[in-house]
C-alpha atoms as a PDB file:
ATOM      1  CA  UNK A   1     -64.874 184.076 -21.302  1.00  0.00           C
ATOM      2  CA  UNK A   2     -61.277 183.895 -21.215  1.00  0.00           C
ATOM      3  CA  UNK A   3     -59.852 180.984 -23.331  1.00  0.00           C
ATOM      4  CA  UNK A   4     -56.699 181.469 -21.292  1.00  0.00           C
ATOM      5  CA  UNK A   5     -55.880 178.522 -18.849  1.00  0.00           C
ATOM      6  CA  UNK A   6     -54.902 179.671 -14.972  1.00  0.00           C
ATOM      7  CA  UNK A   7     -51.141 179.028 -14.571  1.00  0.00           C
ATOM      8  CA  UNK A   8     -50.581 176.053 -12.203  1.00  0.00           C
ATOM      9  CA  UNK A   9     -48.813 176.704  -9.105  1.00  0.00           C
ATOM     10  CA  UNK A  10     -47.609 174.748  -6.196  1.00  0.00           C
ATOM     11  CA  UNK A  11     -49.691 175.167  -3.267  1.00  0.00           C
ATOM     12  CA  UNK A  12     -46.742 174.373  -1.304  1.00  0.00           C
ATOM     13  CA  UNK A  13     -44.683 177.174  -2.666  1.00  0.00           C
ATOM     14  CA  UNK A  14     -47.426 179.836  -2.495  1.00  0.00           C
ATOM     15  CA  UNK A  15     -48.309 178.840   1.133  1.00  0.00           C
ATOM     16  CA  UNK A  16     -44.417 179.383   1.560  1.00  0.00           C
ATOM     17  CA  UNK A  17     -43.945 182.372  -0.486  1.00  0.00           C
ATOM     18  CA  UNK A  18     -46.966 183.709   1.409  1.00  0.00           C
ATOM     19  CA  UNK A  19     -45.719 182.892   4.784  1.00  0.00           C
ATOM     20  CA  UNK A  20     -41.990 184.335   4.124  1.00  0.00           C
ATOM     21  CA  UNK A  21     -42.540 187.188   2.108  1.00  0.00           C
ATOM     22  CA  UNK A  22     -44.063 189.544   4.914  1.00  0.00           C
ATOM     23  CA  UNK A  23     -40.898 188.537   7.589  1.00  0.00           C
ATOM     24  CA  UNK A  24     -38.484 190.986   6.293  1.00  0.00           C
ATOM     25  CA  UNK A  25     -41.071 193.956   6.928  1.00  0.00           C
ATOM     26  CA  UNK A  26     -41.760 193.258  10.648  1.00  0.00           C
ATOM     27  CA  UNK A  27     -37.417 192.459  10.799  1.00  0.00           C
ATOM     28  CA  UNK A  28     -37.174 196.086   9.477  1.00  0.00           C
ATOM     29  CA  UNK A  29     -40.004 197.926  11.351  1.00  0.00           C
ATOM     30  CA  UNK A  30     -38.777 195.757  14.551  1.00  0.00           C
ATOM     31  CA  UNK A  31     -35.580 197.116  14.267  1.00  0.00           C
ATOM     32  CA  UNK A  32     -36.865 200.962  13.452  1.00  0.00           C
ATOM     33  CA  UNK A  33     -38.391 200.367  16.551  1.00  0.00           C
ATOM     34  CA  UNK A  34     -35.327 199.176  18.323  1.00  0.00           C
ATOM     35  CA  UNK A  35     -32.954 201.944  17.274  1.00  0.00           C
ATOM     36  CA  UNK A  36     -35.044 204.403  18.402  1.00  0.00           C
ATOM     37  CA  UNK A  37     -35.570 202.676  21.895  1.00  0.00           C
ATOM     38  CA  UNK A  38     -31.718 202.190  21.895  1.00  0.00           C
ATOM     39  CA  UNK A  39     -31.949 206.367  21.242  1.00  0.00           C
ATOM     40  CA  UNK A  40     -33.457 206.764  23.977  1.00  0.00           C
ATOM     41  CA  UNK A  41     -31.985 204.487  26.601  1.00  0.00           C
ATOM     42  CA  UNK A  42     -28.449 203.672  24.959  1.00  0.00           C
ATOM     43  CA  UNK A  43     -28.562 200.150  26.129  1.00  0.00           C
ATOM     44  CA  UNK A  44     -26.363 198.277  23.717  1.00  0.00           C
ATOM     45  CA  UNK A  45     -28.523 195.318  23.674  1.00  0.00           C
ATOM     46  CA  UNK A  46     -31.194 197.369  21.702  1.00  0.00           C
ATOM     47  CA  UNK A  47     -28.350 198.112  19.170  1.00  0.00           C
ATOM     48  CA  UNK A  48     -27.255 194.721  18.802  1.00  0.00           C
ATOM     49  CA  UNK A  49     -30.769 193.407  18.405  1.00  0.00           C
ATOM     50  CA  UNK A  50     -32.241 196.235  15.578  1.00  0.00           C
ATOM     51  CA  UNK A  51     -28.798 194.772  13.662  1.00  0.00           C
ATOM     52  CA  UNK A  52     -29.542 190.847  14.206  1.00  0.00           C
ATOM     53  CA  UNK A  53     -33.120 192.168  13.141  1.00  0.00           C
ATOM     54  CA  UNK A  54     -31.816 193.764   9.614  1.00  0.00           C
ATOM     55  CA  UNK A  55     -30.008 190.881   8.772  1.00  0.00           C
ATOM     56  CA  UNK A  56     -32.389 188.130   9.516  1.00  0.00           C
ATOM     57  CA  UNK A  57     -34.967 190.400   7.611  1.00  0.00           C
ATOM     58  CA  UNK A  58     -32.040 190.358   4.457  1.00  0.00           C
ATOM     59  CA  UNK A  59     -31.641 186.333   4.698  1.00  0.00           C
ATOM     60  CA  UNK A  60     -35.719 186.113   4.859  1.00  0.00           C
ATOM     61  CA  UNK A  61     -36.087 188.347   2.048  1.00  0.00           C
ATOM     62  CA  UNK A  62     -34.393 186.189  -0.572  1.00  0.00           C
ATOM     63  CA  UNK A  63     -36.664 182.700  -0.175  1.00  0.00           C
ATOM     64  CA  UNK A  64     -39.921 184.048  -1.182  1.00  0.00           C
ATOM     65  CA  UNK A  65     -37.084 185.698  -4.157  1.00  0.00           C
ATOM     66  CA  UNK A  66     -36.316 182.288  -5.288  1.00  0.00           C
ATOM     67  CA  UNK A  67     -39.692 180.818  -4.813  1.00  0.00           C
ATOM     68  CA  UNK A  68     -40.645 183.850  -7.800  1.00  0.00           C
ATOM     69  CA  UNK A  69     -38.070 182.558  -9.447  1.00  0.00           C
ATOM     70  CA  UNK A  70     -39.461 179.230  -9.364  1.00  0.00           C
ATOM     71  CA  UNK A  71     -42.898 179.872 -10.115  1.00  0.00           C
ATOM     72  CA  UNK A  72     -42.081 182.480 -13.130  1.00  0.00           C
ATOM     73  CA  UNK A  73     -39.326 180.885 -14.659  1.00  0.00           C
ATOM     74  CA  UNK A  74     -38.987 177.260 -14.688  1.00  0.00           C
ATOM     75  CA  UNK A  75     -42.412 175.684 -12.982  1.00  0.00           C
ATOM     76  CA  UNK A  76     -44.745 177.725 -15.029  1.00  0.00           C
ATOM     77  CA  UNK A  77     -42.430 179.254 -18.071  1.00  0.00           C
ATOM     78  CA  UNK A  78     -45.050 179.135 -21.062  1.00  0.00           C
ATOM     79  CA  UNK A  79     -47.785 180.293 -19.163  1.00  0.00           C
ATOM     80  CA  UNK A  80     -46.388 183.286 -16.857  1.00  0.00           C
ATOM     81  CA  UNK A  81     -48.324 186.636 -17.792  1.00  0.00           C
ATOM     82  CA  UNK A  82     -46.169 189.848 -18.068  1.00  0.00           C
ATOM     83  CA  UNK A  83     -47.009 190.915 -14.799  1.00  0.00           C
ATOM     84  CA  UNK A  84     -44.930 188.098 -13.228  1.00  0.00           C
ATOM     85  CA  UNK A  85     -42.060 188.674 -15.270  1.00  0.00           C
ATOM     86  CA  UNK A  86     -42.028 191.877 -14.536  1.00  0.00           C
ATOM     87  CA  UNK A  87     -42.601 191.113 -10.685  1.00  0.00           C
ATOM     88  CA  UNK A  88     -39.830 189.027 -11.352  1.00  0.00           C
ATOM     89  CA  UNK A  89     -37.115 191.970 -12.763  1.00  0.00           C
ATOM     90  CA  UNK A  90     -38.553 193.672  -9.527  1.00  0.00           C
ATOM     91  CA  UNK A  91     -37.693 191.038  -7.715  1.00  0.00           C
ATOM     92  CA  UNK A  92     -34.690 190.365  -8.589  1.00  0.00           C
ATOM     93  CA  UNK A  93     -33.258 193.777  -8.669  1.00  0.00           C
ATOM     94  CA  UNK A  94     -34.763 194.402  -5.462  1.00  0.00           C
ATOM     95  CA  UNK A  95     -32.377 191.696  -4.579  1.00  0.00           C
ATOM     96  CA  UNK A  96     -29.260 193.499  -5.549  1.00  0.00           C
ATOM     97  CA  UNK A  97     -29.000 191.256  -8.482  1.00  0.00           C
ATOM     98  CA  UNK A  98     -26.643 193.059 -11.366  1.00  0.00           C
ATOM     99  CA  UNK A  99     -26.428 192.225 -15.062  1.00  0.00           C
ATOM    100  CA  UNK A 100     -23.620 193.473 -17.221  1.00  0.00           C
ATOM    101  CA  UNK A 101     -22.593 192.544 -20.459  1.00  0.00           C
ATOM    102  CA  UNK A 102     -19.558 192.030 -22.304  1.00  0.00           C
ATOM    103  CA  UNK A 103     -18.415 194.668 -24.411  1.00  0.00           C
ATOM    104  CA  UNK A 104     -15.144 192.937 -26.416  1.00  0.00           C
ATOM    105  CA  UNK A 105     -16.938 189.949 -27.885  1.00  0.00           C
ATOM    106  CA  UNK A 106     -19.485 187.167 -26.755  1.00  0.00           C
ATOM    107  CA  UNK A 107     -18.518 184.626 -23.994  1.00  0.00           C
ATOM    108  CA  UNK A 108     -20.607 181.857 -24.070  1.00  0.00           C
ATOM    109  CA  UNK A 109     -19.010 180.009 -20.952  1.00  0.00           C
ATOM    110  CA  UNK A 110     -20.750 179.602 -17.610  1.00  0.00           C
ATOM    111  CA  UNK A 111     -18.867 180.485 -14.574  1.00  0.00           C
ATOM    112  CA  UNK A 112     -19.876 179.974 -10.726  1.00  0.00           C
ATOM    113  CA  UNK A 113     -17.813 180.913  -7.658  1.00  0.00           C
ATOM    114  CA  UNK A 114     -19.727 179.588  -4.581  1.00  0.00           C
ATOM    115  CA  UNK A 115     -18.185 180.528  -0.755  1.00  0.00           C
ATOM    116  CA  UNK A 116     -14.898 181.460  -2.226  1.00  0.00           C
ATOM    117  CA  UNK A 117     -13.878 177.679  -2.881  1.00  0.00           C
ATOM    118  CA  UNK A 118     -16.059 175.891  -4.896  1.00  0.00           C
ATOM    119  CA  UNK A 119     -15.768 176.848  -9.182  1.00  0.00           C
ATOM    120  CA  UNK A 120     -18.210 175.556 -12.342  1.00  0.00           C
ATOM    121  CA  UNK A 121     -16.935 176.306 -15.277  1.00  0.00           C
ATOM    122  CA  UNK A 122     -18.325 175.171 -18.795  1.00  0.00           C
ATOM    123  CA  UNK A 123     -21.030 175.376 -21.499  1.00  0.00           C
ATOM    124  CA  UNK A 124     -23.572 173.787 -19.169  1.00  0.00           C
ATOM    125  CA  UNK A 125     -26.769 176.107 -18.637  1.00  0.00           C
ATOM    126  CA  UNK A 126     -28.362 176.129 -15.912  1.00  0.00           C
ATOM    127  CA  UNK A 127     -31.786 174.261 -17.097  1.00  0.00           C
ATOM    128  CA  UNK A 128     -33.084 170.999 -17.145  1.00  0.00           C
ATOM    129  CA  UNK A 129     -32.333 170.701 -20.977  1.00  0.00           C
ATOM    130  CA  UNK A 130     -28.545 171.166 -20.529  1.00  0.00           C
ATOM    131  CA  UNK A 131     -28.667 168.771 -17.045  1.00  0.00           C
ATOM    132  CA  UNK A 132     -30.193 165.828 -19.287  1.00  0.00           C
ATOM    133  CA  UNK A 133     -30.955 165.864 -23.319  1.00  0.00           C
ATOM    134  CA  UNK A 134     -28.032 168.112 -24.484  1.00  0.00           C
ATOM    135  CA  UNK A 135     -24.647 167.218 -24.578  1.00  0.00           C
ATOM    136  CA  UNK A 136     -22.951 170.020 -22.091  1.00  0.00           C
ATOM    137  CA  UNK A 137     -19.932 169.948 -19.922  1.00  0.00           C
ATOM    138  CA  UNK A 138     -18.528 171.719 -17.076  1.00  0.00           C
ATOM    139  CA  UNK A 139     -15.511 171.251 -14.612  1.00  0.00           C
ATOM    140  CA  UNK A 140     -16.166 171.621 -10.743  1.00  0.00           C
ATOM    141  CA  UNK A 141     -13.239 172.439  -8.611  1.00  0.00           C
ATOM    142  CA  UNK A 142     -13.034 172.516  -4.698  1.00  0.00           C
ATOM    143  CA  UNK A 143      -9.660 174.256  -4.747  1.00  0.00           C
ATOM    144  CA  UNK A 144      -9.505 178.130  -2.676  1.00  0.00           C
ATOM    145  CA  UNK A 145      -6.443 179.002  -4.748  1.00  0.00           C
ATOM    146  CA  UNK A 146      -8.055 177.962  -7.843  1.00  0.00           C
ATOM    147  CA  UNK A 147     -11.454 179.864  -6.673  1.00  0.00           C
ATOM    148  CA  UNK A 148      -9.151 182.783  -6.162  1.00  0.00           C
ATOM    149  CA  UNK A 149      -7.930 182.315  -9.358  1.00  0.00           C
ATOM    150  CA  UNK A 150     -11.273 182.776 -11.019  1.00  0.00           C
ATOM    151  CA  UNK A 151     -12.746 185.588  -8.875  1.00  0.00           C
ATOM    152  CA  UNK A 152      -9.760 187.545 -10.287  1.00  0.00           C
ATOM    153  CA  UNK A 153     -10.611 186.782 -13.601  1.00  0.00           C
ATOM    154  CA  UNK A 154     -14.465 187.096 -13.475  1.00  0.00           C
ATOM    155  CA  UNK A 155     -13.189 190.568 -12.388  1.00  0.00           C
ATOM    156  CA  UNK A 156     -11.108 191.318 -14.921  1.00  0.00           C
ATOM    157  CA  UNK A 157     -13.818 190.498 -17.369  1.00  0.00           C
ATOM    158  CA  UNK A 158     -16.628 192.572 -15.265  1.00  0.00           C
ATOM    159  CA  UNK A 159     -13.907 195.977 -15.854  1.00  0.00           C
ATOM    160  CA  UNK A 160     -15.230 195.118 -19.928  1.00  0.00           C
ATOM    161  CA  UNK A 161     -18.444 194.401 -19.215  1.00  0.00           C
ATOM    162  CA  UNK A 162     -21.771 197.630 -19.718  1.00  0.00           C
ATOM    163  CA  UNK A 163     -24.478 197.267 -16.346  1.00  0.00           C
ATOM    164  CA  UNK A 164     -27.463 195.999 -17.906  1.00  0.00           C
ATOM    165  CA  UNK A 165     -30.415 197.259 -16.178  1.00  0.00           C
ATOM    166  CA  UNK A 166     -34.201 196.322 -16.663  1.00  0.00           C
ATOM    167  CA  UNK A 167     -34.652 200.005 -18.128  1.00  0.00           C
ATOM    168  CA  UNK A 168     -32.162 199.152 -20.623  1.00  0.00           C
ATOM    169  CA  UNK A 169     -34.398 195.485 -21.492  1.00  0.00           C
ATOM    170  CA  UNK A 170     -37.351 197.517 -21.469  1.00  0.00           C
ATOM    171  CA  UNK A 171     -36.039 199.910 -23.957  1.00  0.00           C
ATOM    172  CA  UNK A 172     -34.531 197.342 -26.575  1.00  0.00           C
ATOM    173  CA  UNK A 173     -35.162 198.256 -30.062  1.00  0.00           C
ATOM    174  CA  UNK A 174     -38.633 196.917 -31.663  1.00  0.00           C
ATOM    175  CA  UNK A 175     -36.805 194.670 -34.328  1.00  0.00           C
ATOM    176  CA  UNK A 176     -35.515 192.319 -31.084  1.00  0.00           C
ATOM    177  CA  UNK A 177     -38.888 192.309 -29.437  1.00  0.00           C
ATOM    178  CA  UNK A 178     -40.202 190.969 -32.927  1.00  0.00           C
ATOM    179  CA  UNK A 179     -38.206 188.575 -33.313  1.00  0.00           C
ATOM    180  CA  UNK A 180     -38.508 187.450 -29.517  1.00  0.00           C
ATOM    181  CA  UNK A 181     -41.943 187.212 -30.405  1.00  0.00           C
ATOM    182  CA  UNK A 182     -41.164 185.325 -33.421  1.00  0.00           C
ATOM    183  CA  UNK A 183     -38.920 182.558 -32.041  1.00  0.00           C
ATOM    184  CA  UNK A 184     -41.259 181.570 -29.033  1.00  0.00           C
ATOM    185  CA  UNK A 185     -42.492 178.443 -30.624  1.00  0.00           C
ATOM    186  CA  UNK A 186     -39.301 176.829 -30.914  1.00  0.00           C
ATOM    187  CA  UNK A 187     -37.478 178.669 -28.099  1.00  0.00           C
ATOM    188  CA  UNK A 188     -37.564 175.669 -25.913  1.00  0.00           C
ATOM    189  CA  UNK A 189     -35.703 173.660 -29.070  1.00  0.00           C
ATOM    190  CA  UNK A 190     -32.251 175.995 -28.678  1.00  0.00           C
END
């Protein structure tokens, strides 16, 4: 008998998740099929439609993305088995999702750029802890110069910054796995 308790998921999200994730697939093998009609025939409108098919397939592809990202990290954190965080590196990767980090010293700051215009900036993390118990603060600016401002310097700091790729996390030394390990009962407390 497994003394392990089932994670609990939303319904909702898995009916979604379930729903969504197979779209992309027919988008892409839709517009396989399109090309090589439009191959064949060189009617434009073939074209146009295998492209309109890629891209919807794209935008569909990142919900059921998120939804992971949902159910692995945030709805069901203690209880997620390896296999979902690993589904969720997949995932995310698949995604086009890069990591880098900074080589010259530790930044602790929290940046967003959203549709060239909007900017967070601040200690705030991006969990429900910072949002309500802890004491965080960030500035949000709806200013395109000032956006412009900070894509520049984001950049600047990304020409310091290593890729960090899920090899890399999968190959970090035994010592930080330990104490990973080790500082899971009072993770939630940092």
């Amino acid at each position: 008998m497994n003394p392990r308790v089932a994670p609990r998921r939303s319904v909702v999200a898995n009916a979604v998740y379930a729903l969504l994730n197979p779209i992309p697939f027919g988008c892409f093998a839709t517009a396989l099929i399109f090309d090589v009609i439009y191959l064949r025939t060189a009617v434009m409108q073939w074209d146009k439609c295998a492209a309109w098919l890629i891209v919807f397939g794209l935008l569909f592809a990142v919900v059921p993305r998120l939804i992971n990202l949902a159910q692995v990290w945030i709805t069901s954190r203690k209880i997620a088995t390896r296999g979902d965080r690993f589904d969720f590196w997949l995932n995310l990767f698949a995604a086009g999702v890069e990591m880098y980090e900074y080589q010259r010293t530790m930044i602790h700051n929290k940046l967003l750029i959203a549709d060239d215009e909007i900017v967070s900036v601040g200690s705030t993390n991006f969990d429900i802890r910072s949002f309500r118990p802890n004491d965080e603060a960030s500035l949000n600016v709806h200013d395109k110069s000032f956006a412009s401002r900070m894509t520049s310097v984001f950049e600047d700091d990304l020409g310091n910054a290593a890729a960090y790729t899920h090899a890399m996390w999968k190959q970090r030394p035994w010592k930080q796995k330990l104490g990973e390990i080790l500082i899971l009962p009072i993770k939630s407390q940092l």
